[in-house]
PDB file of N, CA and C in Angstrom:
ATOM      1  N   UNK A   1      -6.244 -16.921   3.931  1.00  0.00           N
ATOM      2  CA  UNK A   1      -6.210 -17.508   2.608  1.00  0.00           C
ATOM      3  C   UNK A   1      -4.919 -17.111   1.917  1.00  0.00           C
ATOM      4  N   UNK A   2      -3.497 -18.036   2.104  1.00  0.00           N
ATOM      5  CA  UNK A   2      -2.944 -17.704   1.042  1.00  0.00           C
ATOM      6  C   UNK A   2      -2.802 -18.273  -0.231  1.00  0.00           C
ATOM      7  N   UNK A   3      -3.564 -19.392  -0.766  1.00  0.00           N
ATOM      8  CA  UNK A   3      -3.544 -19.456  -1.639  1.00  0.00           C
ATOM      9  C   UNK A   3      -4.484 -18.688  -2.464  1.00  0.00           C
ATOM     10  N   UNK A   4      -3.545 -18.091  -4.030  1.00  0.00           N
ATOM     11  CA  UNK A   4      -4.312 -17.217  -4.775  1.00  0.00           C
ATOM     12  C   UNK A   4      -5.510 -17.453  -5.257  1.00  0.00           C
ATOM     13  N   UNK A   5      -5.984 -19.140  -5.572  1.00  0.00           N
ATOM     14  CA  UNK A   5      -7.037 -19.491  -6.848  1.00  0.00           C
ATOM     15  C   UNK A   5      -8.048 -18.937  -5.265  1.00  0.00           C
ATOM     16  N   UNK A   6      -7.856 -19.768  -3.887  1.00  0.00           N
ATOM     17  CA  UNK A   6      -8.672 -19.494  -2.748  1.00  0.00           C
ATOM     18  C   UNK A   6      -9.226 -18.082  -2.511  1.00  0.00           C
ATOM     19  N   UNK A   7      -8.510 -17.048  -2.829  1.00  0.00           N
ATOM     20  CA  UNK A   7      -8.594 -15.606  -2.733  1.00  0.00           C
ATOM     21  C   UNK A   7      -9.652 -15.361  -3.791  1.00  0.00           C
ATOM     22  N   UNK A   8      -9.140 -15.719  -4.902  1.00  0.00           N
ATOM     23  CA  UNK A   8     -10.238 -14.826  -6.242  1.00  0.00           C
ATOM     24  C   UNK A   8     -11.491 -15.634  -6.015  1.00  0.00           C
ATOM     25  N   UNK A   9     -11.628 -17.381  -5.745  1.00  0.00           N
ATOM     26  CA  UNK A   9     -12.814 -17.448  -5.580  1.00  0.00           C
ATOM     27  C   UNK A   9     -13.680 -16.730  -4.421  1.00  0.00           C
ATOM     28  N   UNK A  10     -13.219 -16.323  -3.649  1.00  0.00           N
ATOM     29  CA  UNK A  10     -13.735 -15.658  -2.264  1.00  0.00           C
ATOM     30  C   UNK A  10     -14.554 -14.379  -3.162  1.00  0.00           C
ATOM     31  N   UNK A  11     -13.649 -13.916  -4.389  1.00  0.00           N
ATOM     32  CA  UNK A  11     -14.456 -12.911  -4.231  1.00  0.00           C
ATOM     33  C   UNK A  11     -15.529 -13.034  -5.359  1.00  0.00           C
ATOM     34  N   UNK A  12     -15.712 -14.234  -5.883  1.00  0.00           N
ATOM     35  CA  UNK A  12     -16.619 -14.688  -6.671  1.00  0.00           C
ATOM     36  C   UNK A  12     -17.849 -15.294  -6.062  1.00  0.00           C
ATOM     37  N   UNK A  13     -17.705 -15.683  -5.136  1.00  0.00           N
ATOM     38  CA  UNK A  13     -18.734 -16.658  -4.437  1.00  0.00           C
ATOM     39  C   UNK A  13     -19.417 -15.007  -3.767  1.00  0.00           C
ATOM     40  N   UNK A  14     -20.959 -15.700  -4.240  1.00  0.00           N
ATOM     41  CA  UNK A  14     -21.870 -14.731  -4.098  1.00  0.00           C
ATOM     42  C   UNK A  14     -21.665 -13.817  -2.631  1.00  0.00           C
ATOM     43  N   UNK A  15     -21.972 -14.443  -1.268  1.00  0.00           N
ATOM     44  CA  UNK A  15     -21.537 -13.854  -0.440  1.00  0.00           C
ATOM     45  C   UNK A  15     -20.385 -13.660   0.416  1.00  0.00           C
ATOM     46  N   UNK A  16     -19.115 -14.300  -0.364  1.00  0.00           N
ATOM     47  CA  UNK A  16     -18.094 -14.202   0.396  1.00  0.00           C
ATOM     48  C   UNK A  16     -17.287 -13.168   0.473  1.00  0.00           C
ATOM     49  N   UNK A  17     -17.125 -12.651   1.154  1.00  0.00           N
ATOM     50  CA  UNK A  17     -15.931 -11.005   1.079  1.00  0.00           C
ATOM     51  C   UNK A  17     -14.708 -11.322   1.496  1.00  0.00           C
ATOM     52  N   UNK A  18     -13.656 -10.643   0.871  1.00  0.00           N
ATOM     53  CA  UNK A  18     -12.495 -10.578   0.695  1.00  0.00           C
ATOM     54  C   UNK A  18     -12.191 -10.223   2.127  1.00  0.00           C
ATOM     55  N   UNK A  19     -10.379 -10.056   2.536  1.00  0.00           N
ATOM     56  CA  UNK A  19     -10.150  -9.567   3.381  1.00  0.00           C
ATOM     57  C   UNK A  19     -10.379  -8.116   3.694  1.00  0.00           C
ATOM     58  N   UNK A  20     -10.485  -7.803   5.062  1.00  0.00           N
ATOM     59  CA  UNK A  20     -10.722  -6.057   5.262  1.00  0.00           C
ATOM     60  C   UNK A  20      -9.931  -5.671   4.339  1.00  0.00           C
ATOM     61  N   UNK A  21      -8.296  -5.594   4.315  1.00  0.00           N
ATOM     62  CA  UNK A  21      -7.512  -5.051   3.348  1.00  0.00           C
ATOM     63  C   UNK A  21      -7.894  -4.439   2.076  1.00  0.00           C
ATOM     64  N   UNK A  22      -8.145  -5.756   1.697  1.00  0.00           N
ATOM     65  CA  UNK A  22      -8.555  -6.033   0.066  1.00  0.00           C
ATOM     66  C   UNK A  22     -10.315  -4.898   0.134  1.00  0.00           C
ATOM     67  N   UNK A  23     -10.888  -4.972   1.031  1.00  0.00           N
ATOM     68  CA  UNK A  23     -12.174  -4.224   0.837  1.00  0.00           C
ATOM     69  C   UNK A  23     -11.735  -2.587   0.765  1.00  0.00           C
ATOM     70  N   UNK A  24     -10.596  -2.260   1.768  1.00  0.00           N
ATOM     71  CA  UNK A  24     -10.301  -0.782   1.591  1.00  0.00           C
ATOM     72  C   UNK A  24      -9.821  -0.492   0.059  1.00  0.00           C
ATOM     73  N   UNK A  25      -9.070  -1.756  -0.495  1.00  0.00           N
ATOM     74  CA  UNK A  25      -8.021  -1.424  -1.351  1.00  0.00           C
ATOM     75  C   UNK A  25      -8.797  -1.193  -2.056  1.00  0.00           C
ATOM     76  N   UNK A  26     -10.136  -1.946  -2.630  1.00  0.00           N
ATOM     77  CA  UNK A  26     -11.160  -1.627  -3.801  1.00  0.00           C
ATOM     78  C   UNK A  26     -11.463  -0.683  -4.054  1.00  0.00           C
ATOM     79  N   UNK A  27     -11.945   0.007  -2.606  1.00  0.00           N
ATOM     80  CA  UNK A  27     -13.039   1.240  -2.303  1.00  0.00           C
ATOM     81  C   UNK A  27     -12.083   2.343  -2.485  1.00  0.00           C
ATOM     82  N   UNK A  28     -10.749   2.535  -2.412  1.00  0.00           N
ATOM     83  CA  UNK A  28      -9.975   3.455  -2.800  1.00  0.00           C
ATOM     84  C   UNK A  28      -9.413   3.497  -4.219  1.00  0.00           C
ATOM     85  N   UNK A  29      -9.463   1.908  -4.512  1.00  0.00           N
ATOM     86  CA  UNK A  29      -8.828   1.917  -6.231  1.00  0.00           C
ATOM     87  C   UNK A  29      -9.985   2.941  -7.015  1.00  0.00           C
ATOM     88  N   UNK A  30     -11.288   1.964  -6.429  1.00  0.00           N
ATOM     89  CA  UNK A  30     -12.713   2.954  -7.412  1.00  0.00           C
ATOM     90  C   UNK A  30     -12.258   4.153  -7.019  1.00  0.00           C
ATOM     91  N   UNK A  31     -12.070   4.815  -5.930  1.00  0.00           N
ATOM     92  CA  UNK A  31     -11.824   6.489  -5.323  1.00  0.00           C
ATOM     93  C   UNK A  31     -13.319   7.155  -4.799  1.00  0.00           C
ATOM     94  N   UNK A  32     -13.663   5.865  -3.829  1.00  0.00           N
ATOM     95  CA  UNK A  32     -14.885   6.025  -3.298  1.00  0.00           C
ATOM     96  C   UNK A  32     -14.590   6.393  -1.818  1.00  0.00           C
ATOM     97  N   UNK A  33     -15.318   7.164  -1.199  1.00  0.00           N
ATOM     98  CA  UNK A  33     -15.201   7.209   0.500  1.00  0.00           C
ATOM     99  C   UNK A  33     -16.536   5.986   0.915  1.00  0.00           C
ATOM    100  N   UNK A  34     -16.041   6.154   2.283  1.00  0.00           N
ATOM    101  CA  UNK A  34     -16.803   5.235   2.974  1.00  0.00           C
ATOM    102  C   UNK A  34     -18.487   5.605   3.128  1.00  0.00           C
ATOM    103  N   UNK A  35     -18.322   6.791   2.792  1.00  0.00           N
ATOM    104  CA  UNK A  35     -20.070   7.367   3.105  1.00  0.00           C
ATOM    105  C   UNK A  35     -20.478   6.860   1.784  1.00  0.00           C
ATOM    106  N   UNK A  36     -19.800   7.145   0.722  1.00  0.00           N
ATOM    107  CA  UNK A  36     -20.014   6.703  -0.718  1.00  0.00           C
ATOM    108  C   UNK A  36     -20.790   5.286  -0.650  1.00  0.00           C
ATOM    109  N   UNK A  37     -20.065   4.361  -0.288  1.00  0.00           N
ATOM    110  CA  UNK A  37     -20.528   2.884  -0.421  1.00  0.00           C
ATOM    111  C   UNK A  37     -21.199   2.382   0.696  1.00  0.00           C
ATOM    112  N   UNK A  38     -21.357   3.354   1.785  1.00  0.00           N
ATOM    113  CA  UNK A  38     -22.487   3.096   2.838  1.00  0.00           C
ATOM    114  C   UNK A  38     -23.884   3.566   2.179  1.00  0.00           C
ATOM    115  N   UNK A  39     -23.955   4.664   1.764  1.00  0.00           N
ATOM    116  CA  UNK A  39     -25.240   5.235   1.223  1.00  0.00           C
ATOM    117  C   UNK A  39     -25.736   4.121   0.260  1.00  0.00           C
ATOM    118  N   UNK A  40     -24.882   3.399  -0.615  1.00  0.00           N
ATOM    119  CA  UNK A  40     -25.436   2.661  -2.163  1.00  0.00           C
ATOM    120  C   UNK A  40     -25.914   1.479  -0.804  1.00  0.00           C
ATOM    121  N   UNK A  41     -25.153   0.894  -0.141  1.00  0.00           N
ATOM    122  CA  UNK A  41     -25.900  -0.512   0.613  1.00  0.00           C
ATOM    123  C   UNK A  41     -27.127   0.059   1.214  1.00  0.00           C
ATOM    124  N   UNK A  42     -26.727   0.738   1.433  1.00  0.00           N
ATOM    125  CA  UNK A  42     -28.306   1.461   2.852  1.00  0.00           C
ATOM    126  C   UNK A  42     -27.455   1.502   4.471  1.00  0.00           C
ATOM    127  N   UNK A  43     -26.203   1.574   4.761  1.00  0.00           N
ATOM    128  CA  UNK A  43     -25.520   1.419   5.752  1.00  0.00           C
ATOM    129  C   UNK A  43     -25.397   3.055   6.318  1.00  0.00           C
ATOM    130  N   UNK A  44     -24.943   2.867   7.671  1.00  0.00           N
ATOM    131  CA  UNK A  44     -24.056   4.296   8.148  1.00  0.00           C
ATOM    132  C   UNK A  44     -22.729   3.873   7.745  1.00  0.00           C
ATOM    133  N   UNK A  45     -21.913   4.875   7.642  1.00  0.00           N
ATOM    134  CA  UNK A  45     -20.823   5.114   7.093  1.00  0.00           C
ATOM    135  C   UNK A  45     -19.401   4.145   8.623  1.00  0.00           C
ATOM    136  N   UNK A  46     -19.919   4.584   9.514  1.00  0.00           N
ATOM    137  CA  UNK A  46     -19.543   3.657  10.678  1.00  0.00           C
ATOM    138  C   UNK A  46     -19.348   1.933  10.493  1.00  0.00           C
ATOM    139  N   UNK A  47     -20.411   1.731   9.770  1.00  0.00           N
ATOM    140  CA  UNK A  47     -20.748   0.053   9.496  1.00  0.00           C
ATOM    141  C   UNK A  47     -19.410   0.052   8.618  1.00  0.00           C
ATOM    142  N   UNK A  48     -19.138   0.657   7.498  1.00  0.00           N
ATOM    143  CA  UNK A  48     -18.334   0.058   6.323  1.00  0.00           C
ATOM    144  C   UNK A  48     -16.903   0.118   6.937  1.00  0.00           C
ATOM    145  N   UNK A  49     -16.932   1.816   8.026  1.00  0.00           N
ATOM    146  CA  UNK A  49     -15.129   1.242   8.327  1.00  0.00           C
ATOM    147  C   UNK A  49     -14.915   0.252   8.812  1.00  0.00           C
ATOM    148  N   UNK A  50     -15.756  -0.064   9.728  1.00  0.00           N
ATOM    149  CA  UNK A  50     -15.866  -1.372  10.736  1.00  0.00           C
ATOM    150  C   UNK A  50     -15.423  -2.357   9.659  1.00  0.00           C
ATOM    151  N   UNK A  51     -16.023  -2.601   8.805  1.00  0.00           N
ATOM    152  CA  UNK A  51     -16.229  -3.672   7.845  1.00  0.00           C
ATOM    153  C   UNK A  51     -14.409  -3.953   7.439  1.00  0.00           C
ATOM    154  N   UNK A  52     -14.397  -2.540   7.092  1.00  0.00           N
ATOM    155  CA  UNK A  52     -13.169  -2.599   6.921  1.00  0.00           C
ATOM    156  C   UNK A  52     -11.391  -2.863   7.313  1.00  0.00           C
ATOM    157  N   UNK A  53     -12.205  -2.452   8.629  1.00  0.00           N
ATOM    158  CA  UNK A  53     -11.344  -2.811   9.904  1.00  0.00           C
ATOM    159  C   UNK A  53     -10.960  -4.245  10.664  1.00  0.00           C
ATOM    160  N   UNK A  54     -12.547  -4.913   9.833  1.00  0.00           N
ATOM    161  CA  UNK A  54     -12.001  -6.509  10.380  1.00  0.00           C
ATOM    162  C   UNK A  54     -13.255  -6.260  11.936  1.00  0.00           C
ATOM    163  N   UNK A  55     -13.560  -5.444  12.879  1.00  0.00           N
ATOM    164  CA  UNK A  55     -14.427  -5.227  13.203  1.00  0.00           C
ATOM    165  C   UNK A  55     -15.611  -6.040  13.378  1.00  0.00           C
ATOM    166  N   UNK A  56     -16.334  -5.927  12.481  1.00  0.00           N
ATOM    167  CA  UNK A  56     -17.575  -6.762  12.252  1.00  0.00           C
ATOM    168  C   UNK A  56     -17.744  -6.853  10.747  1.00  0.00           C
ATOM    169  N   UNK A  57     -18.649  -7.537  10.927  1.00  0.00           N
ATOM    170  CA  UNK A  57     -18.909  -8.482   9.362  1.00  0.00           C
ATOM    171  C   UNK A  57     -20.818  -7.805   9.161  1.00  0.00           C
ATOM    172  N   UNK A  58     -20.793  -7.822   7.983  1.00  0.00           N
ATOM    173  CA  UNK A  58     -22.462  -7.098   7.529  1.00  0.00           C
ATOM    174  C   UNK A  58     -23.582  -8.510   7.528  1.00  0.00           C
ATOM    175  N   UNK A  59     -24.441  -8.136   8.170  1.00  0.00           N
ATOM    176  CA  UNK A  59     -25.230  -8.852   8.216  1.00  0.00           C
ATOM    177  C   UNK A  59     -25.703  -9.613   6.592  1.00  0.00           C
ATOM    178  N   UNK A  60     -26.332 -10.791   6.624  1.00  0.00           N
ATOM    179  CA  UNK A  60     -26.927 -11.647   5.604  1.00  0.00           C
ATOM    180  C   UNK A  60     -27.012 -10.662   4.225  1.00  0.00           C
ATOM    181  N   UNK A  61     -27.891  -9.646   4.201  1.00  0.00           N
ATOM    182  CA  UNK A  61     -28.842  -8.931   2.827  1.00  0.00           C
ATOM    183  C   UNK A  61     -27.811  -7.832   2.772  1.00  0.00           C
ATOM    184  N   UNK A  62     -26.839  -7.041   3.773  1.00  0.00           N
ATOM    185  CA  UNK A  62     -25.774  -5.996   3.190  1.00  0.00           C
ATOM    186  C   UNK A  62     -24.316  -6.963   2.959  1.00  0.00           C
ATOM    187  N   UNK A  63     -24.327  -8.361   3.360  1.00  0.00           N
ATOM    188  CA  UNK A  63     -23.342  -8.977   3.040  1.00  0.00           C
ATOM    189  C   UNK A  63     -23.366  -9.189   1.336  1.00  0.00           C
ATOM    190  N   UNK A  64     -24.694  -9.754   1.171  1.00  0.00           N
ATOM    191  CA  UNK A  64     -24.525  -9.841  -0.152  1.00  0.00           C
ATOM    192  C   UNK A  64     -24.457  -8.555  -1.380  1.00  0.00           C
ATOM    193  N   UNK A  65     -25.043  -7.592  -1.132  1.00  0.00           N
ATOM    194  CA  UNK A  65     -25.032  -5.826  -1.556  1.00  0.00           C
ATOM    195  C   UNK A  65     -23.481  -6.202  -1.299  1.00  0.00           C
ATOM    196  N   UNK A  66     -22.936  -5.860  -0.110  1.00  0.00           N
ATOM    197  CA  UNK A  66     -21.003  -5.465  -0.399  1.00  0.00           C
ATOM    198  C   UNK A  66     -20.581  -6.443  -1.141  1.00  0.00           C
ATOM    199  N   UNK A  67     -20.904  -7.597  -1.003  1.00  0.00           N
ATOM    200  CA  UNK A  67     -20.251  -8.705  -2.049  1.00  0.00           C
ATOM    201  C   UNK A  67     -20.136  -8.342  -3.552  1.00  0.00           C
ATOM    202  N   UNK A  68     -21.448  -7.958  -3.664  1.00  0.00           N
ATOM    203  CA  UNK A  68     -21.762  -7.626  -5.214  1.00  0.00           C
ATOM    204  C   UNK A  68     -20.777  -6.118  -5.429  1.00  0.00           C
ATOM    205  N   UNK A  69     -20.806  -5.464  -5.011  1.00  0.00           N
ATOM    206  CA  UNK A  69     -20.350  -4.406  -4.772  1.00  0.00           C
ATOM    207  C   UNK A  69     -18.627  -4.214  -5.342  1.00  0.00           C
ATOM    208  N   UNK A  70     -18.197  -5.021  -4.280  1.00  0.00           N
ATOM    209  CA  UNK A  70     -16.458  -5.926  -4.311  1.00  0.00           C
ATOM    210  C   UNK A  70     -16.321  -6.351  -5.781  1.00  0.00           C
ATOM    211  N   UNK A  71     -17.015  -7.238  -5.846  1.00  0.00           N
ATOM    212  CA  UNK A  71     -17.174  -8.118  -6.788  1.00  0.00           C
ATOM    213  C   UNK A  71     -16.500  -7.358  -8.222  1.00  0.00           C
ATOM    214  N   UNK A  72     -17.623  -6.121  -8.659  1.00  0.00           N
ATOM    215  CA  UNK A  72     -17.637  -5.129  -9.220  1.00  0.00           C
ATOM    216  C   UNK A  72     -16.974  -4.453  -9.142  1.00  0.00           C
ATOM    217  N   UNK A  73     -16.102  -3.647  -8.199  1.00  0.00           N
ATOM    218  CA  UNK A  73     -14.842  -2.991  -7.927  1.00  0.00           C
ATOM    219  C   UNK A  73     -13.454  -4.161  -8.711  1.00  0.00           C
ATOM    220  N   UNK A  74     -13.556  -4.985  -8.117  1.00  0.00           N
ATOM    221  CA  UNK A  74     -12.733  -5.965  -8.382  1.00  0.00           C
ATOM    222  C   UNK A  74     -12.311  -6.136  -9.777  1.00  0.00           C
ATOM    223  N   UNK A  75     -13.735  -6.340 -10.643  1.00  0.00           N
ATOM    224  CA  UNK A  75     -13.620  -6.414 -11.967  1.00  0.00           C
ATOM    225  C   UNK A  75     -12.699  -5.142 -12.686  1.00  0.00           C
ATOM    226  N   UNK A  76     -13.033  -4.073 -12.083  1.00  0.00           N
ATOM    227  CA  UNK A  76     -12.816  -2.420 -12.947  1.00  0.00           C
ATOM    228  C   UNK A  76     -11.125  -2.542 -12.445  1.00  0.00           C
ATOM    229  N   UNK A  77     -11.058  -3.152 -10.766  1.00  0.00           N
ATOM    230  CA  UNK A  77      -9.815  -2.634 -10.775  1.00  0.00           C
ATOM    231  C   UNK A  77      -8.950  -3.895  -9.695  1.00  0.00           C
ATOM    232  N   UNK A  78      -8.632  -4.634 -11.244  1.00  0.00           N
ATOM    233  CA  UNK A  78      -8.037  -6.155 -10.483  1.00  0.00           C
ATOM    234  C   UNK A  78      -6.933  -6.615  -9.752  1.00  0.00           C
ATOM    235  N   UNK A  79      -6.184  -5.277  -9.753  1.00  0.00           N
ATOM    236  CA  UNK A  79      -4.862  -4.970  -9.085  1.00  0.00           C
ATOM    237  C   UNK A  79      -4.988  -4.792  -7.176  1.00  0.00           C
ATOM    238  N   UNK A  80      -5.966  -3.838  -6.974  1.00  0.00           N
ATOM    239  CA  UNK A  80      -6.719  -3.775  -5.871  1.00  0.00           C
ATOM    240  C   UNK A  80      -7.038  -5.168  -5.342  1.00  0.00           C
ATOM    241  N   UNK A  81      -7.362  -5.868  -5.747  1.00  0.00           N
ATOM    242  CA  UNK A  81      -7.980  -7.477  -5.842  1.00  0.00           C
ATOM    243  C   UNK A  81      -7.218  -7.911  -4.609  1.00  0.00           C
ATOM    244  N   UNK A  82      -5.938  -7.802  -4.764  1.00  0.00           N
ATOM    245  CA  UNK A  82      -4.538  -8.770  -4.563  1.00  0.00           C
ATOM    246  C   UNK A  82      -3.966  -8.508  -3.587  1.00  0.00           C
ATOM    247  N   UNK A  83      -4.116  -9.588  -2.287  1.00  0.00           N
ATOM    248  CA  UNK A  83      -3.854  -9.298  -0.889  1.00  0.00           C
ATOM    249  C   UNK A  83      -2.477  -9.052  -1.065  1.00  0.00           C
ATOM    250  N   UNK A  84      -1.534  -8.191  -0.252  1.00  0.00           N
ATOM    251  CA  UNK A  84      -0.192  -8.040  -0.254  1.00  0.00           C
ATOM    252  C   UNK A  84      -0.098  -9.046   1.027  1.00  0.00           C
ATOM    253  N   UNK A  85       1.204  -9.670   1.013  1.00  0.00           N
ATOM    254  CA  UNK A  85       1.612 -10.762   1.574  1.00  0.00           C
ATOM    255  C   UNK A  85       2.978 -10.375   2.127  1.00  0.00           C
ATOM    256  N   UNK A  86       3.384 -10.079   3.417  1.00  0.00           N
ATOM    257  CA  UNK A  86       4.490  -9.963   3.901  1.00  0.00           C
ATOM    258  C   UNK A  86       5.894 -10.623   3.193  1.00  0.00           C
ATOM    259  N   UNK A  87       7.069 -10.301   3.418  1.00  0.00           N
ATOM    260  CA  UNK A  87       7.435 -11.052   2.794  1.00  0.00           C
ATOM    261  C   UNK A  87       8.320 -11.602   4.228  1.00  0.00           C
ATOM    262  N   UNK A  88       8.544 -13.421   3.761  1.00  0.00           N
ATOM    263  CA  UNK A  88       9.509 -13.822   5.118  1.00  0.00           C
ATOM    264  C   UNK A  88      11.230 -14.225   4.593  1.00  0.00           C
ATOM    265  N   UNK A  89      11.768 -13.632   5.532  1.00  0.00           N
ATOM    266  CA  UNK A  89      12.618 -13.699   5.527  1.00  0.00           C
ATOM    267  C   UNK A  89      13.765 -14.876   6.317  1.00  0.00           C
TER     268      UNK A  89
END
């Protein structure tokens, strides 16, 4: 997704999650560890790096928990939000 309006709705739409990137960037803007936001979904701490890693994707009912989750990070810290984009030369 590089277009921007495409990005922010991603992270508006109930279950859609952002890129891995953008999921670390949140979880560090808040200054959360990974056990942190595994414990609030009901996950092992394994599931979220994954998540994070691009890895695997959370099933249906923790997709929507991290969504909401993002969502909420996102709001507090909108800078985090914002995929960095190589630049071409």
């Amino acid at each position: 997704m590089s277009d921007p309006l495409r990005r922010v709705d991603a992270l508006v739409e109930e279950d859609t999650l952002p890129t891995p990137q953008v999921r670390q960037q949140l979880r560090l803007a808040a200054g959360l560890t990974q056990a942190e936001v595994a414990e609030a979904i009901g996950v092992k701490r394994l599931a979220v790096a994954r998540w994070e890693a691009g890895l695997t994707q959370p099933h249906r009912g923790n997709r929507r928990t991290y969504a909401h989750l993002l969502r909420r990070l996102a709001a507090k810290h909108p800078a985090a939000a914002v995929e960095e984009v190589p630049d071409e030369e």
